[in-house]
Protein backbone atom coordinates (compact mmCIF):
# COMPACT_ATOMS: atom_id res chain seq x y z
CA UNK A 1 11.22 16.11 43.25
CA UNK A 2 7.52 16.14 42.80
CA UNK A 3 5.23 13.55 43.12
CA UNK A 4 1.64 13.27 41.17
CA UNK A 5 -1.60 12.16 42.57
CA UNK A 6 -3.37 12.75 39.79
CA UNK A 7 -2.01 12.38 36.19
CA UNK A 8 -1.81 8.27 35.22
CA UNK A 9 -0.40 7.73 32.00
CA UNK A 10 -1.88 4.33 31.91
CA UNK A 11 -5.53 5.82 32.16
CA UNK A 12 -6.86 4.67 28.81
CA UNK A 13 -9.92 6.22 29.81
CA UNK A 14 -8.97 9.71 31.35
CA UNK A 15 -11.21 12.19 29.03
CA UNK A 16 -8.67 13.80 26.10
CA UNK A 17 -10.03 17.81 27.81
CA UNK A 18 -9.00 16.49 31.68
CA UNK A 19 -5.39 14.65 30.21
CA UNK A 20 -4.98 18.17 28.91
CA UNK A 21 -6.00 20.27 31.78
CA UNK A 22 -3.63 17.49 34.26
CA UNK A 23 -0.36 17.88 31.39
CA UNK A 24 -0.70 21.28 32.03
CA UNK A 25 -0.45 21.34 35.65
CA UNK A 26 2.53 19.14 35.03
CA UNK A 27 4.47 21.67 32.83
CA UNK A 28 3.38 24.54 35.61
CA UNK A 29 5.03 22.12 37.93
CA UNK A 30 8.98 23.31 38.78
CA UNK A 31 11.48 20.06 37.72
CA UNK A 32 10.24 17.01 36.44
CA UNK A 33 7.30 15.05 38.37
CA UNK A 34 7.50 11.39 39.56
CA UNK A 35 4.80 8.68 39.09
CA UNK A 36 5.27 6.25 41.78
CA UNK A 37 2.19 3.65 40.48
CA UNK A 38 4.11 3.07 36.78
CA UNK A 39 7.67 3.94 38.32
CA UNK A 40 8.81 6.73 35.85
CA UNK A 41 9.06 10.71 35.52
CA UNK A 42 7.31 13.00 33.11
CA UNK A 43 8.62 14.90 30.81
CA UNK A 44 5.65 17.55 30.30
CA UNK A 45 7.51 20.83 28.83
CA UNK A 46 8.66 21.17 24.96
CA UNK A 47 12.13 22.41 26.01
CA UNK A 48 12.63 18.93 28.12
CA UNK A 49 11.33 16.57 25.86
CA UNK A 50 13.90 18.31 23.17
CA UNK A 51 16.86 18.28 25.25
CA UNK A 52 16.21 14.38 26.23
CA UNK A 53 15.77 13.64 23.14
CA UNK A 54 18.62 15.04 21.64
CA UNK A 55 20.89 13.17 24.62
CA UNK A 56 21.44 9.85 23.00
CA UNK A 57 24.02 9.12 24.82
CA UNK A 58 22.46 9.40 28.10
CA UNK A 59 18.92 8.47 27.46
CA UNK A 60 18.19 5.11 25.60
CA UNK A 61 15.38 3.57 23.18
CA UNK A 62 16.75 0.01 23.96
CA UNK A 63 14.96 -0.24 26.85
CA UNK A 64 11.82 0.42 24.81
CA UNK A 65 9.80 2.71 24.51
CA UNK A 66 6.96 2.08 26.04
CA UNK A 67 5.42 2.62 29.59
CA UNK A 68 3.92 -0.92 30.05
CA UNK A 69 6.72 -3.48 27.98
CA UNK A 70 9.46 -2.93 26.39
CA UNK A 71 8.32 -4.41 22.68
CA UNK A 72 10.51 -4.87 20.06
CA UNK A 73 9.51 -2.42 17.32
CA UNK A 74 12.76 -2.14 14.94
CA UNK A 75 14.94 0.34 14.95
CA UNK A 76 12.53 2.67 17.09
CA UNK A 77 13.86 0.57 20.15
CA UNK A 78 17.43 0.52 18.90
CA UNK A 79 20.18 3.01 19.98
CA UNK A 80 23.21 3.18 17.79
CA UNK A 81 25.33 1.50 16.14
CA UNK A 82 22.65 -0.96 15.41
CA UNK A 83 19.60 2.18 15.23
CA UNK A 84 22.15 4.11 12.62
CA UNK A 85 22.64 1.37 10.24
CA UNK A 86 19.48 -0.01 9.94
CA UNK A 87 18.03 4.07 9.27
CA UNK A 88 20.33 4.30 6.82
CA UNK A 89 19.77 1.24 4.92
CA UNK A 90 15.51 2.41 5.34
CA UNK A 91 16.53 5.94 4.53
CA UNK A 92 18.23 5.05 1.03
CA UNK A 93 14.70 3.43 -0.26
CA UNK A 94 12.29 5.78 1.47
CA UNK A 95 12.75 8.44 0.24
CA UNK A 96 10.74 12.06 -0.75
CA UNK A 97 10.93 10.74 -4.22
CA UNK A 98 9.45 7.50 -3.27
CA UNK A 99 6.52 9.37 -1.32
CA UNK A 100 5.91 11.24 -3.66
CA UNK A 101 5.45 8.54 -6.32
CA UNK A 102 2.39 7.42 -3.87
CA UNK A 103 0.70 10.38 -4.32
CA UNK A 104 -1.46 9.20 -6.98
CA UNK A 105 -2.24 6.01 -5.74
CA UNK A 106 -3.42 8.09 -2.52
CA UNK A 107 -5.46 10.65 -3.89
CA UNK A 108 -7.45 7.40 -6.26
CA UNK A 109 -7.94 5.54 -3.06
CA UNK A 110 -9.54 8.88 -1.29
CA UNK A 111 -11.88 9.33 -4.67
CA UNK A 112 -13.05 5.61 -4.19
CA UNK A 113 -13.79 5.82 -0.69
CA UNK A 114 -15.75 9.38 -1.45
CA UNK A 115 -17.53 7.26 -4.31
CA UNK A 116 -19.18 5.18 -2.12
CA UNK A 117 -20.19 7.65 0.33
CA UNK A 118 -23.79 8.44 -0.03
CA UNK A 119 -24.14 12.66 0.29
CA UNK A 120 -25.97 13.41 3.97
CA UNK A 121 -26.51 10.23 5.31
CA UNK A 122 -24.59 8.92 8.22
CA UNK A 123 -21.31 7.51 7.33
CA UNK A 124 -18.40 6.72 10.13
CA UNK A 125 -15.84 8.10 8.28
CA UNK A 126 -13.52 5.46 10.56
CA UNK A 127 -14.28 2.39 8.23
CA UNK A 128 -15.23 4.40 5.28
CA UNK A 129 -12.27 6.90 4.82
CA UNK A 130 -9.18 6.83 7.71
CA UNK A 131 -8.57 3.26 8.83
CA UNK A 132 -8.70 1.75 5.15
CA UNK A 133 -6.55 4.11 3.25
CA UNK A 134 -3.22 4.47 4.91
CA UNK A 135 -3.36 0.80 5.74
CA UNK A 136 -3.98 0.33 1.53
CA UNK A 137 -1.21 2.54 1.74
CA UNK A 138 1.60 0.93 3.66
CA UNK A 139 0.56 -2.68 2.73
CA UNK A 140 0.91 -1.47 -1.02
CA UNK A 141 4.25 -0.32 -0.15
CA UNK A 142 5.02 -3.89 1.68
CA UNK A 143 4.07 -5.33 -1.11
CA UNK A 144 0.72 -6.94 0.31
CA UNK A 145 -2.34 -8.06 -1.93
CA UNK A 146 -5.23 -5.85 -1.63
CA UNK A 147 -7.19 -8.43 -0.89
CA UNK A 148 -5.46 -9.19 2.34
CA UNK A 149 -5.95 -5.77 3.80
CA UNK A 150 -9.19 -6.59 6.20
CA UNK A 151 -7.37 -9.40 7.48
CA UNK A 152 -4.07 -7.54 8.45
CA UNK A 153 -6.63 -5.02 9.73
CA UNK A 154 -8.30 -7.32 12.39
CA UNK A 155 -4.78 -8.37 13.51
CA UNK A 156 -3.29 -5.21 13.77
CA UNK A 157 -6.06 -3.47 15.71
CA UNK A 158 -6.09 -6.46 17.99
CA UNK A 159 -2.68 -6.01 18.71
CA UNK A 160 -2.68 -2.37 19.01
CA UNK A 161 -5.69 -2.68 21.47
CA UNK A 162 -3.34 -4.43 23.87
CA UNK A 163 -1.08 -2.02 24.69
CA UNK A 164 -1.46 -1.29 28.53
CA UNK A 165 -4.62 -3.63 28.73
CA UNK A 166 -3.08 -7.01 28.88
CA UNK A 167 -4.80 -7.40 32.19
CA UNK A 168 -8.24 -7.26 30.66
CA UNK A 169 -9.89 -10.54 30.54
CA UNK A 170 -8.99 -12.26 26.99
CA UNK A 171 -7.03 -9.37 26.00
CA UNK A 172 -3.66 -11.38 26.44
CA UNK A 173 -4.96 -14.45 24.48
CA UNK A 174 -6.83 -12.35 21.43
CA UNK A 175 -3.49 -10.33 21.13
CA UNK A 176 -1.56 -13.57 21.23
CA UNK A 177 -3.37 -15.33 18.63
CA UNK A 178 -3.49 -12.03 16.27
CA UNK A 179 0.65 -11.57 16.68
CA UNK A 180 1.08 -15.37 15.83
CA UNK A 181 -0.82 -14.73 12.83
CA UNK A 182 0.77 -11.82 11.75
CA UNK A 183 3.69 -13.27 12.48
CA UNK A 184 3.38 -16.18 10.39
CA UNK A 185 2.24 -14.07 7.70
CA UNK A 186 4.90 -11.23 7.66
CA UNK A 187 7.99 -14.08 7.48
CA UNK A 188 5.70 -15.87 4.36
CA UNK A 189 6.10 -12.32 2.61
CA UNK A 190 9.63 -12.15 3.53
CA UNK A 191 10.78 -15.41 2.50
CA UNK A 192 9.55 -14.58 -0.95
CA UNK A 193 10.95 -11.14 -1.24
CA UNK A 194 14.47 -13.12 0.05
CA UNK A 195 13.29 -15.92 -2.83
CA UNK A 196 12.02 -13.19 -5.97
CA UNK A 197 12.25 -9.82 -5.13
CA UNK A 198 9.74 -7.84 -6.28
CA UNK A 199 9.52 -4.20 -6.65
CA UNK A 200 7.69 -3.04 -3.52
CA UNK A 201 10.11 -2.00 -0.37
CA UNK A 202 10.63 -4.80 1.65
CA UNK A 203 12.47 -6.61 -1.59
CA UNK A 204 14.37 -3.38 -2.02
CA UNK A 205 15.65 -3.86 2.19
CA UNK A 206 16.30 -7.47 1.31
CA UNK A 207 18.38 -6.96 -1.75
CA UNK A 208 20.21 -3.61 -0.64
CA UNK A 209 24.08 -4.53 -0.47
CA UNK A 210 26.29 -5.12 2.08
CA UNK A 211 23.68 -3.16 4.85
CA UNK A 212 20.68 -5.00 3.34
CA UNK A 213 18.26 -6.25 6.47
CA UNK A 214 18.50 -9.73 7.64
CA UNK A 215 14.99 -11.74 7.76
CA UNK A 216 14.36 -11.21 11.15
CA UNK A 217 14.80 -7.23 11.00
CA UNK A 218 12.48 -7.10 7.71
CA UNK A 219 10.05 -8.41 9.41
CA UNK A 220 10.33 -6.16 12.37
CA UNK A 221 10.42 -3.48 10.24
CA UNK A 222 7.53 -4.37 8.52
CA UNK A 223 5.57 -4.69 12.10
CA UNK A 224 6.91 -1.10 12.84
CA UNK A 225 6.02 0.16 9.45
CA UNK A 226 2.65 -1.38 9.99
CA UNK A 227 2.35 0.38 13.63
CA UNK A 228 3.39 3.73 13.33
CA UNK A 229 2.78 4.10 9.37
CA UNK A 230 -0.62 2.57 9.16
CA UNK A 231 -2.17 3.56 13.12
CA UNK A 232 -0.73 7.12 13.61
CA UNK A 233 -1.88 8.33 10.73
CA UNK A 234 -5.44 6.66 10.76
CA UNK A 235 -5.99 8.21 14.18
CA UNK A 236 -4.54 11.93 12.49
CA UNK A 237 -7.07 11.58 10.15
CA UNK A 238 -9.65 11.11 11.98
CA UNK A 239 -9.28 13.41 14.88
CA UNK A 240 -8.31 15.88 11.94
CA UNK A 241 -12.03 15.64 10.68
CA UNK A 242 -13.65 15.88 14.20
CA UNK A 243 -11.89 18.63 14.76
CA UNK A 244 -12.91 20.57 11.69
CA UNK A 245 -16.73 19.42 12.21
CA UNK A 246 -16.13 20.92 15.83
CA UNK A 247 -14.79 24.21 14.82
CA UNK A 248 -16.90 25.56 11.54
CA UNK A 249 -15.11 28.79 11.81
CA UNK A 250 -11.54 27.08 11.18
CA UNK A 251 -13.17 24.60 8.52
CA UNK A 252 -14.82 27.71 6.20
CA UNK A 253 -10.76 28.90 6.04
CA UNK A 254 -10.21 25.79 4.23
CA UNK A 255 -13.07 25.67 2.41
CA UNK A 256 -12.53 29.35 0.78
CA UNK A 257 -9.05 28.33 0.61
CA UNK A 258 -7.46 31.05 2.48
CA UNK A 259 -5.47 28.31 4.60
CA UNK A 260 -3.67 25.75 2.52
CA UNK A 261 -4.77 22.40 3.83
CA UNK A 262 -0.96 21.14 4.40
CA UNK A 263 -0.60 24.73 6.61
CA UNK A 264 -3.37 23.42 8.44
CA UNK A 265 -1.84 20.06 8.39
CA UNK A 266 0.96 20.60 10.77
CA UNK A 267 -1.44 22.57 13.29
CA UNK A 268 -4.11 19.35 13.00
CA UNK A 269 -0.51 17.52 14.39
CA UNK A 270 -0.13 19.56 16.82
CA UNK A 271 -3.77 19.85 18.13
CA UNK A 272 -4.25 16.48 18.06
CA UNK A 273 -1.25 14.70 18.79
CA UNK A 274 -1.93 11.04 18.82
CA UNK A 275 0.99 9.58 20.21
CA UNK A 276 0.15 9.25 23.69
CA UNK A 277 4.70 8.99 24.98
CA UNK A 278 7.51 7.61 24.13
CA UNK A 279 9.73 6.28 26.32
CA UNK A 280 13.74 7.05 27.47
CA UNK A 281 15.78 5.41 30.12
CA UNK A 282 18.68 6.88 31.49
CA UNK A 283 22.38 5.32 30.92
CA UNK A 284 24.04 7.70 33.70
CA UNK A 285 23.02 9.42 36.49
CA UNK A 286 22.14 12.64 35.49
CA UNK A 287 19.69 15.59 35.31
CA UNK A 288 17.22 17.41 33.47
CA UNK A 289 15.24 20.49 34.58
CA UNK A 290 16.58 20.47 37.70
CA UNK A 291 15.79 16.71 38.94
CA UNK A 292 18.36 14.39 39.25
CA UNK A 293 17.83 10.86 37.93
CA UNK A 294 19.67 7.89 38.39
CA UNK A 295 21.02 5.47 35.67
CA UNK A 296 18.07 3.22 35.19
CA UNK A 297 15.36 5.63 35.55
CA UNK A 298 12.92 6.11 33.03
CA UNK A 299 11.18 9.16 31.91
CA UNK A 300 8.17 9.69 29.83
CA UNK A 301 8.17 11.74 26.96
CA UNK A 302 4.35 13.20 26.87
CA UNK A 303 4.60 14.77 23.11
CA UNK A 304 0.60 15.47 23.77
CA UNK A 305 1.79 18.07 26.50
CA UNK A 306 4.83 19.88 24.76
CA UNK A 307 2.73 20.83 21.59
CA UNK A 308 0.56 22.60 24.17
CA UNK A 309 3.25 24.53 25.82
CA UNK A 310 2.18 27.72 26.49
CA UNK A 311 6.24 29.04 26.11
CA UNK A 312 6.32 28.05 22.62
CA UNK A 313 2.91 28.10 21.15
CA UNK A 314 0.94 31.39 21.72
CA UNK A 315 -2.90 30.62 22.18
CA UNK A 316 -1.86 27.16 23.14
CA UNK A 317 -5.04 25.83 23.52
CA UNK A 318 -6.70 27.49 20.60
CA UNK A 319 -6.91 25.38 17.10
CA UNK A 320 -6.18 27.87 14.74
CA UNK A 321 -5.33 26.22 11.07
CA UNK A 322 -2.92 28.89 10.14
CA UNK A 323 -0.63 28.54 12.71
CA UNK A 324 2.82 29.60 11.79
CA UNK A 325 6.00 28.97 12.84
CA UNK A 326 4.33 25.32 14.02
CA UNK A 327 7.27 23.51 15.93
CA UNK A 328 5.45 20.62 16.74
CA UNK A 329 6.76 17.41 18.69
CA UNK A 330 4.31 15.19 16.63
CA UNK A 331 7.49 13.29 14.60
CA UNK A 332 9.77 13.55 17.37
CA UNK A 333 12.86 15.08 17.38
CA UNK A 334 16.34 14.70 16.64
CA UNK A 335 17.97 11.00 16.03
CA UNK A 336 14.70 9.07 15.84
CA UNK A 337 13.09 11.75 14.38
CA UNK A 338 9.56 9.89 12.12
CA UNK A 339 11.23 8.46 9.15
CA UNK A 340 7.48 8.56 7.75
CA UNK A 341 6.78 12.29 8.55
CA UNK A 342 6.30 13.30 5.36
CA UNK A 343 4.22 10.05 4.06
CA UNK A 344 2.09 11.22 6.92
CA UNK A 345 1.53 14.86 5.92
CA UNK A 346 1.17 13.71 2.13
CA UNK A 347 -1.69 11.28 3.29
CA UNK A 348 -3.49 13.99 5.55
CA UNK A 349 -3.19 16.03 2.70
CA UNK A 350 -4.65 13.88 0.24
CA UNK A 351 -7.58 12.84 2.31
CA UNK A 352 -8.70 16.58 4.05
CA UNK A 353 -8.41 17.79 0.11
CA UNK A 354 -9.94 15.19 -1.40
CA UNK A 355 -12.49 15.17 1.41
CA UNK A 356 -13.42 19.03 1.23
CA UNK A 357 -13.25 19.28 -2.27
CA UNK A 358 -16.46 17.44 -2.31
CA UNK A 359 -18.27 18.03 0.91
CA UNK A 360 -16.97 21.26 2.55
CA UNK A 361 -19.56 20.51 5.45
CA UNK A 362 -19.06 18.20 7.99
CA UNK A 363 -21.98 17.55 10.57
CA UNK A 364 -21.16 14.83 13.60
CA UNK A 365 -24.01 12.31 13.46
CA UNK A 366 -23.28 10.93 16.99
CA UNK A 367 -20.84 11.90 19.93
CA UNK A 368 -17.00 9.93 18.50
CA UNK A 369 -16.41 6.46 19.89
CA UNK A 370 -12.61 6.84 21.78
CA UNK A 371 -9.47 4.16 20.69
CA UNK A 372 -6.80 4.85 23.14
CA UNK A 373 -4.10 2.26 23.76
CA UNK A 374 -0.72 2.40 25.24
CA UNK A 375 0.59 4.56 22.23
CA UNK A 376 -1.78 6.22 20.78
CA UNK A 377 -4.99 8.21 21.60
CA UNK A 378 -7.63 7.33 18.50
CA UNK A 379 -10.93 7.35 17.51
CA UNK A 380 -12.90 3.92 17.25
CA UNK A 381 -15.97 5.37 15.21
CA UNK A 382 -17.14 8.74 14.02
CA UNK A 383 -20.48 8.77 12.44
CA UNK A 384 -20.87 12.14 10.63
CA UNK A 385 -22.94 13.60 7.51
CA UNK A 386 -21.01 14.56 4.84
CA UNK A 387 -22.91 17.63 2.66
C-alpha cells in the first residue's frame, strides 16, 4: 500500500493543471494509494474506477457518496432494491422522447440569452448564458414558475458552496438557512403535484402506479435533479467555452464545421470533467488492483483522473474535439450510470451551437473566477467578448 503526501482531495483550491499533474502520479503509482488526512483510497486509473463500479455488491452508494458527509441525494446514495425501483419508476418518465421534447424550449432560451448579449463587449457568460439556462431547464421540467428561478438559484449555489467547507466561518449557517428554504419550498410543490397533478415530471412520479414515489423521495429527487441536472451541466458549459477561447485552433474546427459540435461534446466531457469523485465503500473485505481493503473502507472514485488515462486515451492531455472512440467516465458507469446523460449532451449542444452560430470568436476578457466544491470543479465568472 501506498501512501500520498501530496494529492488532497479536499483542496478546493489546488490549481485544475497541478490536480492533473498529482492524478497522474497517482495512476503511475502501482495498487491503489491511501490518504491518511480524509481516511480513504484513490481510485486514479480508468480500468479501476470501471471494475468498482461495476461491483455493486461489494462496493456501496449507501454510505454516500461523498468524501466529507454522507448526504442524502436520492437514489444516487441508494444501493438496490431500494436504488432499482426508484430508477425504474424515474426511467419510465425520463425518457429520450421526453428530452427530446425539450429541445425547443432549449435552443429559445439560448436565442434569448444571445439577444441580450451586446456583440464585443464584456459579458460573463456565467450569469448571462450557463448558470441560467439549464437551471430554466430542470425547474421547467419540475414544474417551477419562471419567476422563481433566481431564488432557487441563490439557494442552490449556497448549498452547493458547502460541500467540504462547512468549517468556513458562516458557511454552516448560510447553507442551513438556504436548505431550510429549499426545503420548505420543494415539499409546497410536492404537496400540490400529490393535490392536482400537473403535467411537468414530478406529478408524473407522484401519480405513476403502484412504484409511484412517496413525498419524501419526490422531494429528494427533486434536490438531486436540481444538483446534478442543473450544477454539472452549468459548470460543462462553461469550462466548454473557456476551453474553446483557449484553444482557437480546436474552435475554427467547429466553426467551419468539420467537427460536429455533439463529437466535440463528449471530448469537452472528457477534458473537463467536472465532477470532482464519487464515493464507494466496501461491504467485504476485498481487493482491487492489487490492494486489499477491508469491509468499511472507502475509496474515491477520481473520474477527473481516468478520462486522462494515458492507457485508454492516446494524447491524453491534448484537447482535440474530434476525438473518437471517446470512452469517457463523465456519466459514470454501469448501475448508476447519469440518468440525465443525454439531457446533458442535448443542452451542451444547444448552447455551443447556438453560441457559435452567432459569434464564432470567443476572446477571454479577464483570467476565469474558479467554483470548486466538494463535487464539482466550476467556474464562478468568465468575462469574455463575444465577436
Amino acid at each position: 500500500m501506498h501512501t500520498t503526501e501530496r494529492f488532497d482531495i479536499s483542496d478546493l483550491r489546488l490549481d485544475l493543471a497541478e490536480r492533473n499533474d498529482q492524478q497522474a502520479a497517482l495512476r503511475a503509482t502501482e495498487g491503489l494509494v491511501h490518504d491518511e488526512k480524509n481516511d480513504l483510497y484513490y481510485v486514479a486509473r480508468h480500468t479501476d474506477i470501471k471494475t468498482v463500479t461495476h461491483a455493486t455488491d461489494v462496493f456501496s452508494s449507501a454510505g454516500g457518496v461523498t468524501y466529507f458527509d454522507s448526504v442524502p441525494l436520492s437514489f444516487v446514495t441508494m444501493d438496490d432494491p431500494e436504488h432499482g425501483r426508484l430508477r425504474r419508476t424515474v426511467s419510465r418518465q425520463f425518457t429520450a422522447r421526453y428530452v427530446s421534447g425539450l429541445r425547443e424550449r432549449t435552443r429559445r432560451y439560448v436565442e434569448q440569452a444571445l439577444d441580450a448579449i451586446r456583440p464585443g463587449e464584456p459579458v460573463d457568460v456565467v450569469d448571462a448564458l450557463t448558470a441560467p439556462i439549464p437551471l430554466r431547464i430542470i425547474s421547467e421540467m419540475l414544474g417551477l414558475p419562471d419567476s422563481d428561478v433566481d431564488m432557487i438559484r441563490g439557494w442552490t449555489d449556497t448549498m452547493m458552496d458547502a460541500g467540504g467547507r462547512l468549517d468556513e466561518p458562516g458557511v454552516l449557517e448560510s447553507a442551513i438557512g438556504s436548505f431550510a428554504f429549499w426545503g420548505e419550498y420543494v415539499d409546497s410543490q410536492v404537496a400540490d403535484r400529490i393535490a392536482k397533478p400537473g403535467s411537468d415530471l414530478l406529478s408524473a412520479l407522484a401519480n405513476s402506479g403502484d412504484e409511484a414515489l412517496d413525498r419524501d423521495e419526490l422531494a429528494m429527487f427533486a434536490t438531486a435533479l436540481m444538483v446534478a441536472g442543473n450544477e454539472t451541466t452549468r459548470h460543462s458549459a462553461s469550462r466548454a467555452i473557456l476551453t474553446l477561447a483557449t484553444h482557437p485552433d480546436q474552435l475554427a474546427r467547429l466553426v467551419d464545421e468539420s467537427v460536429p459540435v455533439p463529437t466535440a461534446v463528449e471530448e469537452i466531457l472528457r477534458w473537463t470533467s467536472v465532477a470532482r469523485v464519487m464515493m464507494r465503500t466496501a461491504t467485504a473485505d476485498t481487493a482491487v488492483a492489487g490492494t486489499s481493503l477491508a469491509c468499511g473502507d472507502r475509496v474515491a472514485l477520481l473520474y477527473p483522473s481516468g478520462n486522462r488515462d494515458e492507457r485508454v486515451f492516446a494524447d491524453a492531455d491534448r484537447f482535440l474535439v474530434d476525438r473518437s472512440p471517446n470512452p469517457h467516465l463523465a456519466f459514470g458507469v454501469g448501475a448508476h450510470f447519469c440518468l440525465g446523460a443525454s439531457l446533458a449532451r442535448m443542452e451542451l449542444d444547444e448552447i455551443l451551437s447556438g453560441l457559435l452560430r452567432r459569434y464564432p470568436r470567443l476572446e477571454l476578457d479577464a483570467e476565469p473566477v474558479y467554483r470548486s466544491n466538494g463535487l464539482v470543479d466550476g467556474v464562478a465568472s468568465l468575462r469574455v467578448r463575444l465577436r
